[in-house]
N, C-alpha and C. Protein backbone atom coordinates (compact mmCIF):
# COMPACT_ATOMS: atom_id res chain seq x y z
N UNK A 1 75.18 -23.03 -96.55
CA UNK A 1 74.16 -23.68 -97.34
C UNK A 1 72.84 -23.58 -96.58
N UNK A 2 71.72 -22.80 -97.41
CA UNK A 2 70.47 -22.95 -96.48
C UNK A 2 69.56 -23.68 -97.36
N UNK A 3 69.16 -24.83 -96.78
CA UNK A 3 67.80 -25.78 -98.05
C UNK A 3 66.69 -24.99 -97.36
N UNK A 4 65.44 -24.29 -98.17
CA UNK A 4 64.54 -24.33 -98.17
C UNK A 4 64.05 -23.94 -96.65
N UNK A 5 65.13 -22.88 -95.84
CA UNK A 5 65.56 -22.38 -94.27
C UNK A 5 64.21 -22.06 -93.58
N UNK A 6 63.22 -21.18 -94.96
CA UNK A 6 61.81 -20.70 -94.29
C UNK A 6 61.01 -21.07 -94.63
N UNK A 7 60.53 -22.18 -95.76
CA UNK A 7 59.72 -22.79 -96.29
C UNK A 7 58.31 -22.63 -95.53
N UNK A 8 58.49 -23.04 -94.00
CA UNK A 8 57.19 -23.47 -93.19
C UNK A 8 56.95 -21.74 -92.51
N UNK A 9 57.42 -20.76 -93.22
CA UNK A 9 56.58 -19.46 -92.55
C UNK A 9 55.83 -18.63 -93.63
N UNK A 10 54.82 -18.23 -92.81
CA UNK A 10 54.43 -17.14 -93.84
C UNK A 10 55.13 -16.20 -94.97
N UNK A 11 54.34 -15.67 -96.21
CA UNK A 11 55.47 -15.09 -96.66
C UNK A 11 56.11 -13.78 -96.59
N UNK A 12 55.24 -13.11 -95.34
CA UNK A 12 55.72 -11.84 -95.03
C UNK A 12 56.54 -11.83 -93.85
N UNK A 13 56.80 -13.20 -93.01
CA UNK A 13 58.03 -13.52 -92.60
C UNK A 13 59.01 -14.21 -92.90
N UNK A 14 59.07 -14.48 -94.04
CA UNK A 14 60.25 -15.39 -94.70
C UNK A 14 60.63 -14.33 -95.54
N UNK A 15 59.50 -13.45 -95.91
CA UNK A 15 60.42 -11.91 -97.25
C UNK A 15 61.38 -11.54 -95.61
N UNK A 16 61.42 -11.26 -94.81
CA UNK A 16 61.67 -10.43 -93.58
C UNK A 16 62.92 -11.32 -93.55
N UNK A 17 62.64 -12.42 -92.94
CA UNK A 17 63.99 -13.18 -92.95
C UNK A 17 64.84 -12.86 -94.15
N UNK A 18 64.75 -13.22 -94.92
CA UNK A 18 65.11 -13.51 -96.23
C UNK A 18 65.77 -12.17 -96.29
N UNK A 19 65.30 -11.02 -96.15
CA UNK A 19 66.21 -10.14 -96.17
C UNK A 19 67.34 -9.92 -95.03
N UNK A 20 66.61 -10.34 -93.95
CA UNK A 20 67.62 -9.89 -92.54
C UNK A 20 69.29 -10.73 -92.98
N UNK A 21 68.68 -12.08 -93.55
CA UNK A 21 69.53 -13.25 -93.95
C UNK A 21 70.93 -12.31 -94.57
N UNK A 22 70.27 -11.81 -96.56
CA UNK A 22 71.23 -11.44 -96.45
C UNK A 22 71.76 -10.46 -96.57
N UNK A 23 71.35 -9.38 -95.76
CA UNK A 23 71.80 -8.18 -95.26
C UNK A 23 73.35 -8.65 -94.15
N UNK A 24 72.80 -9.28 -93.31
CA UNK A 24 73.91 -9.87 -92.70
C UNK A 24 75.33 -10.69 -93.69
N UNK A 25 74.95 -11.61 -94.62
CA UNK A 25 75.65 -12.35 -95.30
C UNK A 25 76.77 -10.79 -95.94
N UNK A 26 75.99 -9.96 -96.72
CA UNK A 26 76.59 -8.43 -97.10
C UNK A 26 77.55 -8.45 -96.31
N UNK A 27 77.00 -7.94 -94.66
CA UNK A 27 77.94 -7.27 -93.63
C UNK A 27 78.99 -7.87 -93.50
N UNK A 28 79.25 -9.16 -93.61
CA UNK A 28 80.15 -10.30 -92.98
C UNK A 28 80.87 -11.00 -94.32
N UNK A 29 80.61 -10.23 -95.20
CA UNK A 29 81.01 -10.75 -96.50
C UNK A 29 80.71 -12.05 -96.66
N UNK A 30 80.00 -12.86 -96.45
CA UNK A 30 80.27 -14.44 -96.63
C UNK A 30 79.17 -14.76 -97.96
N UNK A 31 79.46 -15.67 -98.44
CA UNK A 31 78.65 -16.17 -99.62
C UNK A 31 77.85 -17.40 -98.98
N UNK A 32 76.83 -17.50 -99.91
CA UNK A 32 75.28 -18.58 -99.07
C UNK A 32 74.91 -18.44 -100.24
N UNK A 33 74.67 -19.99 -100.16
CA UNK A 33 74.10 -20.94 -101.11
C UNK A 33 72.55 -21.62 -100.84
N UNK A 34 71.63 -20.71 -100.97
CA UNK A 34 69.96 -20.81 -101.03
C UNK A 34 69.49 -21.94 -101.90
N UNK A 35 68.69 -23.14 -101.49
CA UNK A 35 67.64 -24.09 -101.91
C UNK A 35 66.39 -23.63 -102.13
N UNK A 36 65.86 -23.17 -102.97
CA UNK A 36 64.67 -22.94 -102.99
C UNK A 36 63.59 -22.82 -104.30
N UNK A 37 62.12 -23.46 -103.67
CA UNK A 37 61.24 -23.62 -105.21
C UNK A 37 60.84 -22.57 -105.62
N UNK A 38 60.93 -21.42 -104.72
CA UNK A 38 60.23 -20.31 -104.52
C UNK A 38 61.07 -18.89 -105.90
N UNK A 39 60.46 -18.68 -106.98
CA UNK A 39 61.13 -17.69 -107.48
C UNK A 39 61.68 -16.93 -106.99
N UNK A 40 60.51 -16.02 -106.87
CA UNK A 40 60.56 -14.31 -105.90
C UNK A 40 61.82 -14.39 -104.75
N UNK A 41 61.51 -15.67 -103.80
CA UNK A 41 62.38 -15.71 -102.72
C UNK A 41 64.18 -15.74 -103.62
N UNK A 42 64.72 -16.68 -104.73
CA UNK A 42 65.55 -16.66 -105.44
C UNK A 42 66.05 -15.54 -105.95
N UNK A 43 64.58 -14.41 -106.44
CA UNK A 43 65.31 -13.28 -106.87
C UNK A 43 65.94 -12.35 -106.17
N UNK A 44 65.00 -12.07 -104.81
CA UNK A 44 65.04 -11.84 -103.98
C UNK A 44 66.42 -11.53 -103.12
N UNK A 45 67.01 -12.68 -102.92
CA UNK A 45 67.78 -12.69 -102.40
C UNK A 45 69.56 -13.20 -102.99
N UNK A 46 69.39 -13.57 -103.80
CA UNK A 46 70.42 -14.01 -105.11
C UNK A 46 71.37 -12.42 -105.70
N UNK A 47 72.38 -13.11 -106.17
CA UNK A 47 72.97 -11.90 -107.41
C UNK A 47 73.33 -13.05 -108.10
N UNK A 48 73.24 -14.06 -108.05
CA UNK A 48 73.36 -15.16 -109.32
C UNK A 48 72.23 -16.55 -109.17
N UNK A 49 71.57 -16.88 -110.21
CA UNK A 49 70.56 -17.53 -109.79
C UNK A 49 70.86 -19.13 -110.66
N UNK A 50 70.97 -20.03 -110.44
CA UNK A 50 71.51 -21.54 -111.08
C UNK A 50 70.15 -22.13 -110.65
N UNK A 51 69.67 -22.33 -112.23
CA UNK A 51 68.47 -22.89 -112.15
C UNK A 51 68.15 -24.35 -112.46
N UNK A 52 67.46 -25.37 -111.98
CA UNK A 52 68.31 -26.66 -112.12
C UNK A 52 67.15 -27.77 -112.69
N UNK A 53 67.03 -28.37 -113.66
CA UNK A 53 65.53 -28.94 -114.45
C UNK A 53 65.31 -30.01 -113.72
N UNK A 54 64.60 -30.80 -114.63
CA UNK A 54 63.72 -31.98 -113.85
C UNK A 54 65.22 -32.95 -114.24
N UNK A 55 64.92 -34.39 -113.87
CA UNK A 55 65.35 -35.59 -114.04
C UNK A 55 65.56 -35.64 -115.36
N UNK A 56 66.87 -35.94 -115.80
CA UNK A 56 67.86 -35.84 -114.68
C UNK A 56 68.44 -34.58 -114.53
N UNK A 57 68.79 -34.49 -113.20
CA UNK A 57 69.10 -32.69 -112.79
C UNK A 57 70.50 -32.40 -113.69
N UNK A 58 69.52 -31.38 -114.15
CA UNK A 58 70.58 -30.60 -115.14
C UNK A 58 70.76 -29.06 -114.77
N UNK A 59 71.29 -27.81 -115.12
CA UNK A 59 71.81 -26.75 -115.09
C UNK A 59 70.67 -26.65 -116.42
N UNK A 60 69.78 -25.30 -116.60
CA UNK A 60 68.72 -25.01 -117.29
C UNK A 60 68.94 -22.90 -117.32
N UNK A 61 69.55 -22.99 -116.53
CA UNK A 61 69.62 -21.24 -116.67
C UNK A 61 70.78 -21.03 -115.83
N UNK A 62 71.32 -19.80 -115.74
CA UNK A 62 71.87 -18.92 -115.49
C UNK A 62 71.94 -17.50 -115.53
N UNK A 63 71.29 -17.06 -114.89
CA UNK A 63 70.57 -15.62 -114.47
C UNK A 63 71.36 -14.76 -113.34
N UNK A 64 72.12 -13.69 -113.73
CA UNK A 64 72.29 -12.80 -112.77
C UNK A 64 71.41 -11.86 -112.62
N UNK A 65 71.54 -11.55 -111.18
CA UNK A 65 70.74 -10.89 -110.24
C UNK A 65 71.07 -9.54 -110.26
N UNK A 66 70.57 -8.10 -111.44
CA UNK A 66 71.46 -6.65 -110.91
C UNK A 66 70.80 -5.94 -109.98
N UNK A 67 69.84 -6.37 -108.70
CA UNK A 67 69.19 -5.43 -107.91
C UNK A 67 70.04 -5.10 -107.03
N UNK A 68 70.07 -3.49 -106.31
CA UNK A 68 70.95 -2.91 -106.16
C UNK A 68 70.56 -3.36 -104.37
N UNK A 69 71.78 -3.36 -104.11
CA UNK A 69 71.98 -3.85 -102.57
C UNK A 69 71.32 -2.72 -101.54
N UNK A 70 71.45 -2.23 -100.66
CA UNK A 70 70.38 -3.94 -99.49
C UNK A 70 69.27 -3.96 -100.55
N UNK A 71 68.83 -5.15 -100.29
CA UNK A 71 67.71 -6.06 -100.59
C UNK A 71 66.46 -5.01 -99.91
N UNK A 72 64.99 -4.73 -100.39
CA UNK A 72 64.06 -4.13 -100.02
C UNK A 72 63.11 -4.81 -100.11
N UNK A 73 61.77 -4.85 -99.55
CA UNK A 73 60.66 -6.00 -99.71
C UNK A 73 59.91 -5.12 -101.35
N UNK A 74 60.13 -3.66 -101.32
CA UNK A 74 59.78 -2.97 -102.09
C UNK A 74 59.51 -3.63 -103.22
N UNK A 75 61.21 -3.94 -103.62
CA UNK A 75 61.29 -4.47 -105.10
C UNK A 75 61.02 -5.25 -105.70
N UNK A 76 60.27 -6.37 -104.69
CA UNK A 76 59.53 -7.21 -105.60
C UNK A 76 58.53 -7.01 -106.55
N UNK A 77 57.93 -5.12 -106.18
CA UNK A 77 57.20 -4.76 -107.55
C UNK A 77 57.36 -4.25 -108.31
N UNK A 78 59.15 -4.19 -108.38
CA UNK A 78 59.78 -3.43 -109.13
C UNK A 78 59.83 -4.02 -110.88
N UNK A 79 59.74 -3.33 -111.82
CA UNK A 79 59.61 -3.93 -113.53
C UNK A 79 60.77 -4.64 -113.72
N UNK A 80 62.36 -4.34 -113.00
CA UNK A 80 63.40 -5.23 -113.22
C UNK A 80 63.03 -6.86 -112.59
N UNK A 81 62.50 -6.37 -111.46
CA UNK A 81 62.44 -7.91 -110.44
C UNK A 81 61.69 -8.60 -110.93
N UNK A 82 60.37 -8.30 -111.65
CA UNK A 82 59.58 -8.97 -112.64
C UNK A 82 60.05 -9.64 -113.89
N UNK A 83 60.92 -8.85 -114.71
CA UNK A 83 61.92 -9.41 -115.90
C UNK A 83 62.72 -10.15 -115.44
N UNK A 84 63.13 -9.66 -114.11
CA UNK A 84 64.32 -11.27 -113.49
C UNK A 84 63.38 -12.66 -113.55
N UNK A 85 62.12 -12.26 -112.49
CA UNK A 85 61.42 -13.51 -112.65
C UNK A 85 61.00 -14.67 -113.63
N UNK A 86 60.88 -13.47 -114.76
CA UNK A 86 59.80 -14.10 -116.15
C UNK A 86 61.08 -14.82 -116.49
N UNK A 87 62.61 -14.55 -116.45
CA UNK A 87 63.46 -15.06 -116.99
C UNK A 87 63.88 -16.54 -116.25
N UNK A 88 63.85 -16.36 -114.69
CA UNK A 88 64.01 -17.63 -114.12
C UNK A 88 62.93 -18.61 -114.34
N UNK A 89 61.82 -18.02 -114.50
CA UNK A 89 60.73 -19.26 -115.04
C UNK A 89 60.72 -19.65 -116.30
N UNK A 90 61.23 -18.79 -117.40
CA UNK A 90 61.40 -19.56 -118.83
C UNK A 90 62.41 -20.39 -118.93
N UNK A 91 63.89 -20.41 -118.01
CA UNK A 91 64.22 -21.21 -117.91
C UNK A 91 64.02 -22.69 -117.47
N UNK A 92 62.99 -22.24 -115.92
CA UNK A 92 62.97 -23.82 -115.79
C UNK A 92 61.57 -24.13 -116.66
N UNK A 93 60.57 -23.16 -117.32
CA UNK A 93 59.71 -23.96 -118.01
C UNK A 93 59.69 -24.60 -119.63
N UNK A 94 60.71 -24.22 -119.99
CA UNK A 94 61.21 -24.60 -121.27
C UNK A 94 62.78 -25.55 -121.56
N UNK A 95 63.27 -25.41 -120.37
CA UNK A 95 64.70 -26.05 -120.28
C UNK A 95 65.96 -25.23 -120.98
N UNK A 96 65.35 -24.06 -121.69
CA UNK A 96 66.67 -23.45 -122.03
C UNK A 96 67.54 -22.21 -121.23
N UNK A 97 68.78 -22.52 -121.87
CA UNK A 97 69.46 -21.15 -120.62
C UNK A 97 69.30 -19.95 -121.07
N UNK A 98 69.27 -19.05 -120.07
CA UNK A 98 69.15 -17.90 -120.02
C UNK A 98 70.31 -16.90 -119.85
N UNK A 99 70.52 -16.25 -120.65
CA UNK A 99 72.04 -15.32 -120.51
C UNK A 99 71.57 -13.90 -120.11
């Protein structure tokens, strides 16, 4: 479980982390469970994204992640990673789920 692990760094060292993170998680097979307000960082690093509303906390989306492994800082300008995004934000800005 990481809450919100890089919050207090810049964001061209938290994209860095964020990938080193889970490049490693890959290698070692293990699954990690990311806190975070941060989209990009969610898409980023996710293959499933549980998006969670205001009060009272509810489940508002469900978004899988198809960017192709390892993780690249590249793709955040990629047209898929953008459609991932627009989708995790209509979820939490409208409250409905996303399939």
């Amino acid at each position: 479980l990481m809450d919100e692990p890089f919050s207090a760094l810049d964001e061209f060292k938290r994209e860095h982390l964020n990938i080193e993170v889970a490049d490693m998680a890959d290698k070692f097979g293990q699954t990690t469970i990311l806190v975070t307000h941060s989209i990009s960082e969610a898409v980023l690093m996710s293959d499933r994204i549980i998006a969670l509303g205001a009060n009272p906390g509810r489940m508002v989306g469900d978004i899988a992640v198809d960017l192709e492994r390892p993780r690249r800082p590249e793709m955040v300008g990629s047209d898929r990673f953008q459609k991932l995004s627009n989708d995790v934000r209509a979820a939490l800005s409208t409250g409905t789920e996303v399939l």
